[in-house]
Protein backbone atom coordinates (compact mmCIF):
# COMPACT_ATOMS: atom_id res chain seq x y z
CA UNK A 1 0.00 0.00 0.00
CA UNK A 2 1.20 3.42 -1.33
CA UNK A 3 1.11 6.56 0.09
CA UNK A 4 -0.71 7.40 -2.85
CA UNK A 5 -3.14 4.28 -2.31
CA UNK A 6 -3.83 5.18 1.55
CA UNK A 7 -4.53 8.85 0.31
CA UNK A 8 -7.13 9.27 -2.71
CA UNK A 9 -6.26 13.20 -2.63
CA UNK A 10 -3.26 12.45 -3.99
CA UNK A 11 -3.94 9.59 -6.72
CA UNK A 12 -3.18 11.40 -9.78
CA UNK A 13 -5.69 9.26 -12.05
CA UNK A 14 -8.73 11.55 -11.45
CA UNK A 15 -6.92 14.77 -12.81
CA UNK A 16 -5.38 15.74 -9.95
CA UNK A 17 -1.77 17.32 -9.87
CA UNK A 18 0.29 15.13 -7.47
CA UNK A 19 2.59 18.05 -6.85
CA UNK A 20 -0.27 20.11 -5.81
CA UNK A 21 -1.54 17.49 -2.95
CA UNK A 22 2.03 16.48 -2.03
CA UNK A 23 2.67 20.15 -1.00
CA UNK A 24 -0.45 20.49 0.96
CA UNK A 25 0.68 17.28 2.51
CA UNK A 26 4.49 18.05 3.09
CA UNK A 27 4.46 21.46 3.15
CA UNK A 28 8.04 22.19 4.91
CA UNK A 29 9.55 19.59 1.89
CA UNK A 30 7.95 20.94 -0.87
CA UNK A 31 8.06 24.31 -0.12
CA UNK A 32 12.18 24.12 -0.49
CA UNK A 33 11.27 22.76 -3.85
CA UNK A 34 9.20 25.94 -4.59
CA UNK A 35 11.15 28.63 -3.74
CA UNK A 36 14.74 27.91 -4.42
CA UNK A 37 16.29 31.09 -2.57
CA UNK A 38 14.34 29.84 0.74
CA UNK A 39 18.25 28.07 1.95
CA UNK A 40 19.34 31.07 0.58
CA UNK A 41 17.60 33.28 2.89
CA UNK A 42 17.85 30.72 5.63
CA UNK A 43 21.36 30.56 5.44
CA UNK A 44 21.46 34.54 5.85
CA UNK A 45 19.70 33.93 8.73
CA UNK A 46 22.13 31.74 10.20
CA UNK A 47 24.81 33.70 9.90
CA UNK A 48 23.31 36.60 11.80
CA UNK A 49 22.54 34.37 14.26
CA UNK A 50 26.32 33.11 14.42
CA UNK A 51 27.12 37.11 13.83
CA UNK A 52 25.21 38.06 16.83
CA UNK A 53 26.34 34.74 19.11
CA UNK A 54 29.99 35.43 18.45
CA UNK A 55 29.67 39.24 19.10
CA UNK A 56 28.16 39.10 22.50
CA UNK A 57 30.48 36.32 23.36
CA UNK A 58 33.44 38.50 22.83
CA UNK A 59 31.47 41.44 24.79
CA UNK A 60 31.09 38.94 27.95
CA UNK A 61 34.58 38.20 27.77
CA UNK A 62 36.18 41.66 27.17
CA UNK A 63 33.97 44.11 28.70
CA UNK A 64 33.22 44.94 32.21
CA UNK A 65 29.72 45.04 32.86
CA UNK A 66 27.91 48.30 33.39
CA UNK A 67 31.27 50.22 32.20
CA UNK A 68 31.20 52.28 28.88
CA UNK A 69 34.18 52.39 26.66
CA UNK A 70 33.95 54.93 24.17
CA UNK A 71 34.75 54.27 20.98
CA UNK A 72 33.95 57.14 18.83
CA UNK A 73 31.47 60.32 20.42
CA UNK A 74 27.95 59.10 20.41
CA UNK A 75 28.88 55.38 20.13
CA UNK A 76 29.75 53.30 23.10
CA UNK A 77 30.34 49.40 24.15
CA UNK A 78 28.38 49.00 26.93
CA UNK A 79 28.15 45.25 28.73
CA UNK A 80 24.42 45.25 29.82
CA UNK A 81 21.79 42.08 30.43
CA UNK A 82 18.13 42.43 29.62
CA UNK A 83 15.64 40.47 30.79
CA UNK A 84 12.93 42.81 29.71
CA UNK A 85 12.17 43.43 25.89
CA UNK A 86 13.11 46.68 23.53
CA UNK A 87 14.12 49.52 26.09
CA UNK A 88 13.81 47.18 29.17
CA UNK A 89 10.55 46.78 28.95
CA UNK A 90 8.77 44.38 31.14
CA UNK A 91 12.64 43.78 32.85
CA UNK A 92 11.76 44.35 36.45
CA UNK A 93 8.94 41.96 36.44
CA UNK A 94 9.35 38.80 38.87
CA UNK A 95 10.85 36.35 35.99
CA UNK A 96 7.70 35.11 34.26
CA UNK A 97 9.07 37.37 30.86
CA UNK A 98 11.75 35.18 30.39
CA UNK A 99 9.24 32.43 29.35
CA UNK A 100 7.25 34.90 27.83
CA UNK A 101 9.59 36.63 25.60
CA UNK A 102 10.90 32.91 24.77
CA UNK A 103 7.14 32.18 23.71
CA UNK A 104 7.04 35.18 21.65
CA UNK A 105 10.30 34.83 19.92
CA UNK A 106 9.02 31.07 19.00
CA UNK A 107 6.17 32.15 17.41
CA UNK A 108 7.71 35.06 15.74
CA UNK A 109 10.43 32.83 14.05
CA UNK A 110 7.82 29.91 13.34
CA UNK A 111 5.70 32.85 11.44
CA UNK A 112 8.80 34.59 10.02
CA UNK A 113 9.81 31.35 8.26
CA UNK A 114 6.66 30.58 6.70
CA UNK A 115 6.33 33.95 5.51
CA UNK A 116 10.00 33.66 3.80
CA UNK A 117 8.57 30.19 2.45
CA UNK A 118 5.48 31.90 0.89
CA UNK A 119 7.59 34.79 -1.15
CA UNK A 120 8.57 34.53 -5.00
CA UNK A 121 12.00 35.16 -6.33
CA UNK A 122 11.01 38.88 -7.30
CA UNK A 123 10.53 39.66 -3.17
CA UNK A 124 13.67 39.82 -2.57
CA UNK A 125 13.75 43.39 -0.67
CA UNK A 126 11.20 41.74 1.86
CA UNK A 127 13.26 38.51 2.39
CA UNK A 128 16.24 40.08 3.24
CA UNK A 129 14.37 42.32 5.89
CA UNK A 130 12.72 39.22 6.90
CA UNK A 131 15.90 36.85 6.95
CA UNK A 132 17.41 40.00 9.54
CA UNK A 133 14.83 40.17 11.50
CA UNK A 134 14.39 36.02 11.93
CA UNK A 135 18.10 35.85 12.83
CA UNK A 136 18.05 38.36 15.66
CA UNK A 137 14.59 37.14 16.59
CA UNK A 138 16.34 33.47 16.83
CA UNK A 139 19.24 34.84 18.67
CA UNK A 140 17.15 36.38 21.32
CA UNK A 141 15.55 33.45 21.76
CA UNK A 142 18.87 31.56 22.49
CA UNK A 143 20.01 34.15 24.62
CA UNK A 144 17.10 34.20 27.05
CA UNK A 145 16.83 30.02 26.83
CA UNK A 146 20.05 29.76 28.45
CA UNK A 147 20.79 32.77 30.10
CA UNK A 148 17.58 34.09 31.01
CA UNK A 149 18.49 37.28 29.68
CA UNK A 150 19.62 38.99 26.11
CA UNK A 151 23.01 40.38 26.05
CA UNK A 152 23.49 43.78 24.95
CA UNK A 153 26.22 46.09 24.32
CA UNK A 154 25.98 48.70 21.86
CA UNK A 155 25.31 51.62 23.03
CA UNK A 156 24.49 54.77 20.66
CA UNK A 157 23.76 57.87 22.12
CA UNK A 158 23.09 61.92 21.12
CA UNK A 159 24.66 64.22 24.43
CA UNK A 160 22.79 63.22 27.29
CA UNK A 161 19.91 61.48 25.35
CA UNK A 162 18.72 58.08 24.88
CA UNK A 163 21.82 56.55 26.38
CA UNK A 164 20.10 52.25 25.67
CA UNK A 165 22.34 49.71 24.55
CA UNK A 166 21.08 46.96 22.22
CA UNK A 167 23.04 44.50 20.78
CA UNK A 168 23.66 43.27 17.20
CA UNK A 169 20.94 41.34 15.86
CA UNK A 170 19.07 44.48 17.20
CA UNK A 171 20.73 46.55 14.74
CA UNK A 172 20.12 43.78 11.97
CA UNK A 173 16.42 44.50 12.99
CA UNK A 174 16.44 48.08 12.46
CA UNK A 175 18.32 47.78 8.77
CA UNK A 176 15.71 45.03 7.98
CA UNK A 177 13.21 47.66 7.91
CA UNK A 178 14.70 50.16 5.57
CA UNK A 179 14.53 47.57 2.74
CA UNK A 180 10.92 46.67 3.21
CA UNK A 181 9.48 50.36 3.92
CA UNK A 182 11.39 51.62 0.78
């Protein structure tokens, strides 16, 4: 007994494109088939993800936490650990974020991938943005699975103003919306 045999939907003798049913029935398989620059945008992905691991690595291991050291006026490396969200939000709350934020990063990434999975070849403004934005959504989520808390260090500032550090996948988030609002 077939697959095709234990599945009329996909018997191709009443008209019915096999390749039609056997994405609707394998739809992470096929859909590699259908969009060829998916591993490409994937793979982007990945290396952000390695980008942004690496990076606040080297910031745990070099920098002194809480300390700025100025690199250029406005700019600043800045050791910091947020268990909040964007700006520290939510990062005083009694630990239940953590799980949260993990949740929410899941979901994003789960959502971000089937979105890349759905785009044709001419889309490609909107899969870079959405390959940056999956990578630092992905390393966020690594960060607060076994740390609790996401790493940042960059710190960019105007005078006294907005003096927040974020970290680098953060940054890939902010230049994946320039491509997709132009």
């Amino acid at each position: 007994l077939s697959l095709h045999d234990a599945l009329p939907i996909c018997h191709p003798g009443e008209g019915r494109d096999p390749e039609t049913y056997r994405y609707w029935l394998f739809p992470l398989d096929s859909g590699f088939r259908r969009n060829d620059e998916m591993s490409k945008w994937l793979g982007l992905s990945v290396v952000v993800i390695v980008l942004d691991q690496v990076t606040k690595y080297l910031a745990e291991a070099r920098l002194v936490y809480a300390e700025p050291l100025a690199i250029v006026p406005s700019f600043n490396l800045t050791l910091l650990y947020n268990p909040g969200a964007a700006f520290s939000f939510l990062s005083d709350a009694s630990g239940w974020q953590r799980w949260f934020f993990v949740a929410i990063s899941l979901a994003a990434s789960v959502f971000l991938v089937f979105w890349l999975r759905k785009l044709g070849p001419q889309q490609r403004m909107l899969a870079l943005a959405l390959s940056l934005v999956l990578g630092g959504a992905i390393g966020n989520l690594i960060d607060r699975l076994l740390l609790g808390h996401v790493v940042d260090f960059i710190q960019v500032y105007y005078r006294d103003l907005d003096r927040k550090s974020t970290r680098l996948n953060s940054s890939h988030t902010d230049i994946s919306r320039m491509p997709s609002s132009a």
